[in-house]
PDB file of N, CA and C in Angstrom:
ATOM      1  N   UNK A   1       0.842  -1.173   0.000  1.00  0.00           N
ATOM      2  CA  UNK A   1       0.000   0.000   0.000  1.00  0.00           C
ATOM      3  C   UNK A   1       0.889   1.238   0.000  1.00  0.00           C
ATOM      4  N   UNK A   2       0.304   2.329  -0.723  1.00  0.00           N
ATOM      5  CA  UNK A   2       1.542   3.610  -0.535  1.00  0.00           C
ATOM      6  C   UNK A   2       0.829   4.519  -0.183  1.00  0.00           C
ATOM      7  N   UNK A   3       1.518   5.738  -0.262  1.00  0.00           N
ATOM      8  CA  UNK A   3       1.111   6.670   1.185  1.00  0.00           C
ATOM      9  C   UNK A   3       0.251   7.313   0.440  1.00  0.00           C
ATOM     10  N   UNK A   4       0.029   7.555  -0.915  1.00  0.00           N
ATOM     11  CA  UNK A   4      -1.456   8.130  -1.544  1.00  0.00           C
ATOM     12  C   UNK A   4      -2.777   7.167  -1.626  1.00  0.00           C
ATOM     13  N   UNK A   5      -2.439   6.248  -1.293  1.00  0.00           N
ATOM     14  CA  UNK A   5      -3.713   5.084  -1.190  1.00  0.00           C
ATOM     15  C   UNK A   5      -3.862   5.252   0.403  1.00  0.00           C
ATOM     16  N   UNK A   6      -3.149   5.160   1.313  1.00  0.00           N
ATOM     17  CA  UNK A   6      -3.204   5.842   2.804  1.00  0.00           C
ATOM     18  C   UNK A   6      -3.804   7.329   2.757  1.00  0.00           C
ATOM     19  N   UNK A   7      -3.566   8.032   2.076  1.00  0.00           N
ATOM     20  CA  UNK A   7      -3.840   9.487   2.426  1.00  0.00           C
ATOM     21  C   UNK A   7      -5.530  10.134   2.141  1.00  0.00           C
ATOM     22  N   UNK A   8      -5.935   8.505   1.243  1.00  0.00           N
ATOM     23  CA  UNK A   8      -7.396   9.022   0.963  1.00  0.00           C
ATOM     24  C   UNK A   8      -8.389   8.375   2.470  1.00  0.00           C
ATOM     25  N   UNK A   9      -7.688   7.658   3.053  1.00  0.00           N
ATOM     26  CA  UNK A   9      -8.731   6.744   4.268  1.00  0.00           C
ATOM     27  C   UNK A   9      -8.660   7.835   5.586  1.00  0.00           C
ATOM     28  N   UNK A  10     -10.086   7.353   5.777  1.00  0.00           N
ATOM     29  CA  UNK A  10     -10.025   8.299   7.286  1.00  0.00           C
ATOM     30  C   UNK A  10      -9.817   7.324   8.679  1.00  0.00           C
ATOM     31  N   UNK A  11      -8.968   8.209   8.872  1.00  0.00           N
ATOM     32  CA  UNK A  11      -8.394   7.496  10.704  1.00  0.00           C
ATOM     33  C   UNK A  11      -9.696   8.262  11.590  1.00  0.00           C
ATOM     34  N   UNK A  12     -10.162   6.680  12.329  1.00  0.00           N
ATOM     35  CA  UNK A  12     -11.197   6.537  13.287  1.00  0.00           C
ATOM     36  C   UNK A  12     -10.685   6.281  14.539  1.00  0.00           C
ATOM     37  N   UNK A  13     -11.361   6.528  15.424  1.00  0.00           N
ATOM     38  CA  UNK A  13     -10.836   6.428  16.987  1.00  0.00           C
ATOM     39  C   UNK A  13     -11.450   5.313  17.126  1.00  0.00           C
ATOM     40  N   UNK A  14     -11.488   3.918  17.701  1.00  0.00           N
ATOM     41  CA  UNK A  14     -12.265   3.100  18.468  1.00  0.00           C
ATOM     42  C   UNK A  14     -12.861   3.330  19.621  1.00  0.00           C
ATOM     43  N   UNK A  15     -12.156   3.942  20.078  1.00  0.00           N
ATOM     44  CA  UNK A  15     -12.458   4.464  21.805  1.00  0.00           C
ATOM     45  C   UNK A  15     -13.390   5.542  22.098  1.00  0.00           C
ATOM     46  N   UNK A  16     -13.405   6.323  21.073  1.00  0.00           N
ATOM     47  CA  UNK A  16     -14.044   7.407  21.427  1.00  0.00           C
ATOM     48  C   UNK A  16     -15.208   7.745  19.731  1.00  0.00           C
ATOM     49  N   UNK A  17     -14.838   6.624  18.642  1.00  0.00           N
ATOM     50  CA  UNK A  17     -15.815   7.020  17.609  1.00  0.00           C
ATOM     51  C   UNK A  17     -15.376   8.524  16.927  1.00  0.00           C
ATOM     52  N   UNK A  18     -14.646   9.320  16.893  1.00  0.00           N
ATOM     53  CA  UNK A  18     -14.168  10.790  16.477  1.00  0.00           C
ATOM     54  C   UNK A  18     -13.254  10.536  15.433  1.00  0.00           C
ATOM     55  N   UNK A  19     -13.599  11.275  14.316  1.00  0.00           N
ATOM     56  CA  UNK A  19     -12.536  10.845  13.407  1.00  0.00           C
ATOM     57  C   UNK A  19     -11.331  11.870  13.424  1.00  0.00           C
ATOM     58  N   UNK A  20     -10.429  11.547  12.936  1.00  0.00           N
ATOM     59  CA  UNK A  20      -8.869  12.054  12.956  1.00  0.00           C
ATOM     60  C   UNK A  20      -8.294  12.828  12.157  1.00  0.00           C
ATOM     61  N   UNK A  21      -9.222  12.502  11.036  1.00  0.00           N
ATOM     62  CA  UNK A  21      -8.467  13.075   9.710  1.00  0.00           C
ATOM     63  C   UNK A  21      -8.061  11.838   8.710  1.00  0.00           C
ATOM     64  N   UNK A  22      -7.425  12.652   7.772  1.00  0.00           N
ATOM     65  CA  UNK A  22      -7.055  11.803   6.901  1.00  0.00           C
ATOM     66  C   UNK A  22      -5.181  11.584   7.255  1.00  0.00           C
ATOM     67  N   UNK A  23      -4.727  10.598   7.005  1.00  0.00           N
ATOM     68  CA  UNK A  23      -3.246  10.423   6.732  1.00  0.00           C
ATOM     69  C   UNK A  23      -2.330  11.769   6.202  1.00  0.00           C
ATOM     70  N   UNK A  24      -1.624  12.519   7.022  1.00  0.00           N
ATOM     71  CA  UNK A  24      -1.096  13.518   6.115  1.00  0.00           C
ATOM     72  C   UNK A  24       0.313  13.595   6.071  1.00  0.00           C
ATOM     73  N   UNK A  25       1.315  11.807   6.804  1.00  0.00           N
ATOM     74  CA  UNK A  25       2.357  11.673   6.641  1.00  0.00           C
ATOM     75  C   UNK A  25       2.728  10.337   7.628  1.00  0.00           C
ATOM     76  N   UNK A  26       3.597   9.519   7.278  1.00  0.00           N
ATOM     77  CA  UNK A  26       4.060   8.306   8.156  1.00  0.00           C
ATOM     78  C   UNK A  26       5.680   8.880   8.531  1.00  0.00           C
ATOM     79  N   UNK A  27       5.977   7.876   9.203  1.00  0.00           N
ATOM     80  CA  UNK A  27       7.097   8.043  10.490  1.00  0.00           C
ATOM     81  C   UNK A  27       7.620   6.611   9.618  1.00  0.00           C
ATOM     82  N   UNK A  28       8.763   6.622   9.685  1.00  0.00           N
ATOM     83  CA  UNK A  28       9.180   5.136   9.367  1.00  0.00           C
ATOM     84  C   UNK A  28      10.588   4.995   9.817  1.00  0.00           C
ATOM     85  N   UNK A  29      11.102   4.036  10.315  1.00  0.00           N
ATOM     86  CA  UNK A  29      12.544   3.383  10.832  1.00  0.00           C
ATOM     87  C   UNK A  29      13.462   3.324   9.209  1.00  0.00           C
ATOM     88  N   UNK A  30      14.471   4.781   9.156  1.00  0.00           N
ATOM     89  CA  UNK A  30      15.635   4.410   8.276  1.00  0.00           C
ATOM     90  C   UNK A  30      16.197   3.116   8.158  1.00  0.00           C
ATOM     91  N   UNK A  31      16.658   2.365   9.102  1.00  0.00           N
ATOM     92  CA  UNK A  31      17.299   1.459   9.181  1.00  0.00           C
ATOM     93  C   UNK A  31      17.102   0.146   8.581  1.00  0.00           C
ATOM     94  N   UNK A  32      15.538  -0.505   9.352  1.00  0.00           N
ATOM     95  CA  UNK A  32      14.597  -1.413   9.063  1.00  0.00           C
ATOM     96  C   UNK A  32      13.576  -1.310   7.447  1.00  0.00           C
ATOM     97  N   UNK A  33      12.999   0.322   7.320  1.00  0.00           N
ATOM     98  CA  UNK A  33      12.152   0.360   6.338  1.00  0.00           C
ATOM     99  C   UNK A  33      10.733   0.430   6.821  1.00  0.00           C
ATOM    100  N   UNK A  34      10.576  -0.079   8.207  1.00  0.00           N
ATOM    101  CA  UNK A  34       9.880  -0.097   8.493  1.00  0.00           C
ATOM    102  C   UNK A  34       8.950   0.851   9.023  1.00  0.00           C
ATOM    103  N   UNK A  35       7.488   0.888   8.727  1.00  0.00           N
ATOM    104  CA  UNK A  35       6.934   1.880   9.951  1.00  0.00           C
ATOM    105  C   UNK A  35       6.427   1.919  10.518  1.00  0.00           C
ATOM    106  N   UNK A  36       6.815   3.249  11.767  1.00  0.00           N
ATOM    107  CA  UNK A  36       7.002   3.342  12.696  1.00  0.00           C
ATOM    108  C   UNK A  36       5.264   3.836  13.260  1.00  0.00           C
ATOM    109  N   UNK A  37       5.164   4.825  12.302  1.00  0.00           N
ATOM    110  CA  UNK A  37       3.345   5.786  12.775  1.00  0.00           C
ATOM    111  C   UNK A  37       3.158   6.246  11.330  1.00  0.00           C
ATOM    112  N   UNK A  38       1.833   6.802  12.038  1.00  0.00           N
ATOM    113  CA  UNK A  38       1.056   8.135  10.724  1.00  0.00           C
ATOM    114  C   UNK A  38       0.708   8.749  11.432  1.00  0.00           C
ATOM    115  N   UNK A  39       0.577  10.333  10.499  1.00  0.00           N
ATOM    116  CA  UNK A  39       0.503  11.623  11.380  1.00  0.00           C
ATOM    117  C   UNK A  39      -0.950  11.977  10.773  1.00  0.00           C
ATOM    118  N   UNK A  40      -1.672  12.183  11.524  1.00  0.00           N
ATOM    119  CA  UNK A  40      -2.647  12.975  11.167  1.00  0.00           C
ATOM    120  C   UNK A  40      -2.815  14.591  11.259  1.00  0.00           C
ATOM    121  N   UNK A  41      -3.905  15.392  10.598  1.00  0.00           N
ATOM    122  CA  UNK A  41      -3.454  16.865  11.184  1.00  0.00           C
ATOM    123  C   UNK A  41      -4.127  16.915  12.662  1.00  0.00           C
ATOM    124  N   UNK A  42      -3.253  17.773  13.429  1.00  0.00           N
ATOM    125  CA  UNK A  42      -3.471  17.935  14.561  1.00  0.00           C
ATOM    126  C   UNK A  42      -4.493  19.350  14.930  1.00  0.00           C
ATOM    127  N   UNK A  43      -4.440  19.748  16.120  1.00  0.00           N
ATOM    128  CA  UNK A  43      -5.311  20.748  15.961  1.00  0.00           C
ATOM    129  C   UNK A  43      -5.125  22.006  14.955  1.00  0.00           C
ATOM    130  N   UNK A  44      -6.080  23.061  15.177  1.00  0.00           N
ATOM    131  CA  UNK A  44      -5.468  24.232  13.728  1.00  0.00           C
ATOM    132  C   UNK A  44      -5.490  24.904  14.511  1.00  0.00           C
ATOM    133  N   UNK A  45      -4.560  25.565  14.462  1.00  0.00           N
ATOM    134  CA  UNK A  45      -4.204  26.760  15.070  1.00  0.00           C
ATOM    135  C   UNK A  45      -3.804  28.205  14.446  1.00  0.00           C
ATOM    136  N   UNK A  46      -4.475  29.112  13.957  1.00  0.00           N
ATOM    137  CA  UNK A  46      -4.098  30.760  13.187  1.00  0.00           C
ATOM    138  C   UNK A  46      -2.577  30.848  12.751  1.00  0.00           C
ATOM    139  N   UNK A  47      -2.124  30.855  14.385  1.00  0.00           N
ATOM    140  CA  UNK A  47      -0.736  31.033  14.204  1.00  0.00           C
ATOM    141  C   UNK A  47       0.435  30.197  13.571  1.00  0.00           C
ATOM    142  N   UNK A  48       0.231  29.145  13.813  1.00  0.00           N
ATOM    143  CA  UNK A  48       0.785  27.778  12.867  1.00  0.00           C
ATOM    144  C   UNK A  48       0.791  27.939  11.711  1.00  0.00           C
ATOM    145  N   UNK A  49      -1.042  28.323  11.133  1.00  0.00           N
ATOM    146  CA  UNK A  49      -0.893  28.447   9.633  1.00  0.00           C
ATOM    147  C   UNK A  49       0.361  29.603   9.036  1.00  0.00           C
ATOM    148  N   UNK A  50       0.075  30.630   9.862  1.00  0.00           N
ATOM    149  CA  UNK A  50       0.751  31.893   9.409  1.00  0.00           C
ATOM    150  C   UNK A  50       2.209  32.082   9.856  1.00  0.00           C
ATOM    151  N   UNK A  51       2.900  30.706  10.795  1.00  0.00           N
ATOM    152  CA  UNK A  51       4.260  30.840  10.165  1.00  0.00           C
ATOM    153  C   UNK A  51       4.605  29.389   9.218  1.00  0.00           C
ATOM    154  N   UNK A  52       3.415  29.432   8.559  1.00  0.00           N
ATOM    155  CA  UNK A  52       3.220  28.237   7.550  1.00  0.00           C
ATOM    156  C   UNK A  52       3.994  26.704   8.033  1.00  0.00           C
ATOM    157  N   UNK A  53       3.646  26.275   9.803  1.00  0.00           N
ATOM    158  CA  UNK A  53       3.597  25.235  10.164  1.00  0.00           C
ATOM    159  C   UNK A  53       2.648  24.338  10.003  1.00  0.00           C
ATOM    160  N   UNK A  54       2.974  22.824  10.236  1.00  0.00           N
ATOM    161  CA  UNK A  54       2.077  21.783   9.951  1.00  0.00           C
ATOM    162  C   UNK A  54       2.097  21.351  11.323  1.00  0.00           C
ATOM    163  N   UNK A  55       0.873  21.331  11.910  1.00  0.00           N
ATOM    164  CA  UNK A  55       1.285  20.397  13.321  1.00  0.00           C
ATOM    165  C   UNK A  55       0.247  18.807  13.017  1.00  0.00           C
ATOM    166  N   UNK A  56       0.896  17.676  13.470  1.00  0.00           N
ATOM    167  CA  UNK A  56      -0.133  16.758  13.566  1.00  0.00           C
ATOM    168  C   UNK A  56       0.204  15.688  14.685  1.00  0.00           C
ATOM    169  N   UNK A  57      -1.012  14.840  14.654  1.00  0.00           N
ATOM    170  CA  UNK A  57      -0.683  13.712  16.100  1.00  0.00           C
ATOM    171  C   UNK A  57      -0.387  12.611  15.524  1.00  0.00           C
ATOM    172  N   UNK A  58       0.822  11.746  16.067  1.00  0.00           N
ATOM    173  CA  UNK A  58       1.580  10.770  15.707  1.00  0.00           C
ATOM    174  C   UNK A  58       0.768   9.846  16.540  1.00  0.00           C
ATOM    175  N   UNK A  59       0.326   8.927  15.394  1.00  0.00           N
ATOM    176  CA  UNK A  59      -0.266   7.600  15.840  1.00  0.00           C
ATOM    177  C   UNK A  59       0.691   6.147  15.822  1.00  0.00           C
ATOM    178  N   UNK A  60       1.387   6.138  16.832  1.00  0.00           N
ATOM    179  CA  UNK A  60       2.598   4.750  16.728  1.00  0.00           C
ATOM    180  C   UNK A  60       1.371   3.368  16.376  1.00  0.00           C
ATOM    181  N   UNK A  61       2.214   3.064  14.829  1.00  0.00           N
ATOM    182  CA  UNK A  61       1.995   1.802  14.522  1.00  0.00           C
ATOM    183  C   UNK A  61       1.381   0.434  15.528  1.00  0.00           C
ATOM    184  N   UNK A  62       2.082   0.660  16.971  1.00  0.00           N
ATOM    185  CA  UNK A  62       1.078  -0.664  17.974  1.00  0.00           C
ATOM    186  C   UNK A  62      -0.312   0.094  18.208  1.00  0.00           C
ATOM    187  N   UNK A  63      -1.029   1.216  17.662  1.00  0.00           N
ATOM    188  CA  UNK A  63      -2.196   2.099  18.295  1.00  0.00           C
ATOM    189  C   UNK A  63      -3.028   1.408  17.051  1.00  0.00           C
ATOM    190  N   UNK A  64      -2.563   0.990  16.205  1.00  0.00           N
ATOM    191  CA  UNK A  64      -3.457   0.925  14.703  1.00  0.00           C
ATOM    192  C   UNK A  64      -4.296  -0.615  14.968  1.00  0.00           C
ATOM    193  N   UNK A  65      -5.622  -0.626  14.660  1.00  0.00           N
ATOM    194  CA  UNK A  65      -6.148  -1.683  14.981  1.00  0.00           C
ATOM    195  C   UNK A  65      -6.427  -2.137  13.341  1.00  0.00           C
ATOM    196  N   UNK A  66      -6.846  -1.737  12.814  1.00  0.00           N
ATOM    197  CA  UNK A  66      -7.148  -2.304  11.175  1.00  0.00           C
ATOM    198  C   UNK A  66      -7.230  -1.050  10.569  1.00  0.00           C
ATOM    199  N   UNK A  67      -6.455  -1.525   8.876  1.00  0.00           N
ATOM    200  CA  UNK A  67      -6.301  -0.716   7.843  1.00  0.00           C
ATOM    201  C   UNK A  67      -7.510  -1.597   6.969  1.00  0.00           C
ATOM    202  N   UNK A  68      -8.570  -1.298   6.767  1.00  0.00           N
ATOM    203  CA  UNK A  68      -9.990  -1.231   5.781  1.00  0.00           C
ATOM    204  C   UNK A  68      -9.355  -0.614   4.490  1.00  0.00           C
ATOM    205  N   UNK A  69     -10.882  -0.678   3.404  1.00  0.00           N
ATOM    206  CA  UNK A  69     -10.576  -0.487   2.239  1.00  0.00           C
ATOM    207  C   UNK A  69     -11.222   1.164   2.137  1.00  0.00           C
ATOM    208  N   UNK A  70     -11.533   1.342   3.547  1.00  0.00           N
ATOM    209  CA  UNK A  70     -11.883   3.333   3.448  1.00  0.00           C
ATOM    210  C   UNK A  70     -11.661   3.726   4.817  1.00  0.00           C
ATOM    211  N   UNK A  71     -11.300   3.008   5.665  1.00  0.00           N
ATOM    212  CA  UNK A  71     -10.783   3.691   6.779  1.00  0.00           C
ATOM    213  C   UNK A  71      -9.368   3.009   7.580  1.00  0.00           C
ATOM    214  N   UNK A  72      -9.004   3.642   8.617  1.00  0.00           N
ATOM    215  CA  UNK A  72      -8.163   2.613   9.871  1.00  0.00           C
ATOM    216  C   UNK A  72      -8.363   3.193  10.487  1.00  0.00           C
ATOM    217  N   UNK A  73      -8.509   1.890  11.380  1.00  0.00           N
ATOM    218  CA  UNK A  73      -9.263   2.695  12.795  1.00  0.00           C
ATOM    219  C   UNK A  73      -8.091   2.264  13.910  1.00  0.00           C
ATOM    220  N   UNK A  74      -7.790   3.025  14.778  1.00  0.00           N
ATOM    221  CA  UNK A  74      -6.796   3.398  15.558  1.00  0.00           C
ATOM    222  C   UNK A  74      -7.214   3.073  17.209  1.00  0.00           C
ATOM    223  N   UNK A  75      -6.714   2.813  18.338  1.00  0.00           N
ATOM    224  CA  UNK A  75      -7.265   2.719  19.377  1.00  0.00           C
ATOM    225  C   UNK A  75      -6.346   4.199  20.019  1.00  0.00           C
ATOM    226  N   UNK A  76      -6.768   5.005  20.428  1.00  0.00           N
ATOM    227  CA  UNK A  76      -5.917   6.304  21.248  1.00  0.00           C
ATOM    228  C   UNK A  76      -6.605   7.080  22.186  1.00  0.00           C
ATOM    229  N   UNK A  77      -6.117   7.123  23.473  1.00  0.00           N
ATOM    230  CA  UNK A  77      -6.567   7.541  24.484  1.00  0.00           C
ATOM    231  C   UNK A  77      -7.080   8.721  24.450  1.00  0.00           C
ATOM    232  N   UNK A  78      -7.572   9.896  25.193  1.00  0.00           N
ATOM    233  CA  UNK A  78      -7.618  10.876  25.282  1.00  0.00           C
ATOM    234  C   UNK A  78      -6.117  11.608  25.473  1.00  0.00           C
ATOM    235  N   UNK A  79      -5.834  11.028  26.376  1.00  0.00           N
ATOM    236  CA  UNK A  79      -4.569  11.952  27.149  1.00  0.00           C
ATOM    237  C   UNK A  79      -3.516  11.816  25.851  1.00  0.00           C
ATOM    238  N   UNK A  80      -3.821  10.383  24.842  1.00  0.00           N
ATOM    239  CA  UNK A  80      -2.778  10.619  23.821  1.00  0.00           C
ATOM    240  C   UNK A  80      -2.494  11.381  22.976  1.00  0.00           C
ATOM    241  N   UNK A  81      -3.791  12.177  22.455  1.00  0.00           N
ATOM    242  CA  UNK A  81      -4.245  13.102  21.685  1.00  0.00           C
ATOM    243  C   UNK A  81      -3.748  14.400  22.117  1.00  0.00           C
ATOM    244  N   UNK A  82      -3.669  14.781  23.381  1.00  0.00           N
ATOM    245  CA  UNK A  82      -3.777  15.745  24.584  1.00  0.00           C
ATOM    246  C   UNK A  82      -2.075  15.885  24.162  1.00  0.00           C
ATOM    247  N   UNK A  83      -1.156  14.897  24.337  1.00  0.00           N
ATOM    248  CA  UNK A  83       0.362  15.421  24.061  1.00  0.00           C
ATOM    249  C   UNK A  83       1.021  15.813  23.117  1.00  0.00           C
ATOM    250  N   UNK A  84       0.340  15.341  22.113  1.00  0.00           N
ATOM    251  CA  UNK A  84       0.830  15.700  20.558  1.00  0.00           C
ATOM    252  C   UNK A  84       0.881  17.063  20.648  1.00  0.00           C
TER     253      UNK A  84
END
């Protein structure tokens, strides 16, 4: 799967039913190849946009419960959301 076939599915919360967004970047291990998370966008914030930052919440790969053929749904706490 590649990261434009990822970038059209929406990340679902299990825990809480709230969706996330769409995929707007993965995390992956140089070494291995492997990866690591996906970032979703995080909150929006005025000021972010306008020093043309991206902020988003890193969902580590053990949080991911199933990748579907239109969504993945993710298990993530509140408080996980809360640190990003």
């Amino acid at each position: 799967m590649s990261l434009s076939e990822l970038r059209t599915k929406d990340v679902i919360n299990t825990l809480d039913g709230k969706r996330l967004g769409k995929v707007m970047d993965i995390e992956f291990n140089p070494v291995s190849g492997c990866v690591e998370a996906l970032v979703v966008p995080g909150e929006f914030k005025v000021t972010n946009v306008l020093k043309g930052e991206k902020t988003g919440v890193v969902i580590p790969w053990q949080h991911i419960c199933k990748i579907g053929e239109n969504v993945i749904l993710v298990q993530l706490e509140c408080a996980d959301l809360a640190d990003e």
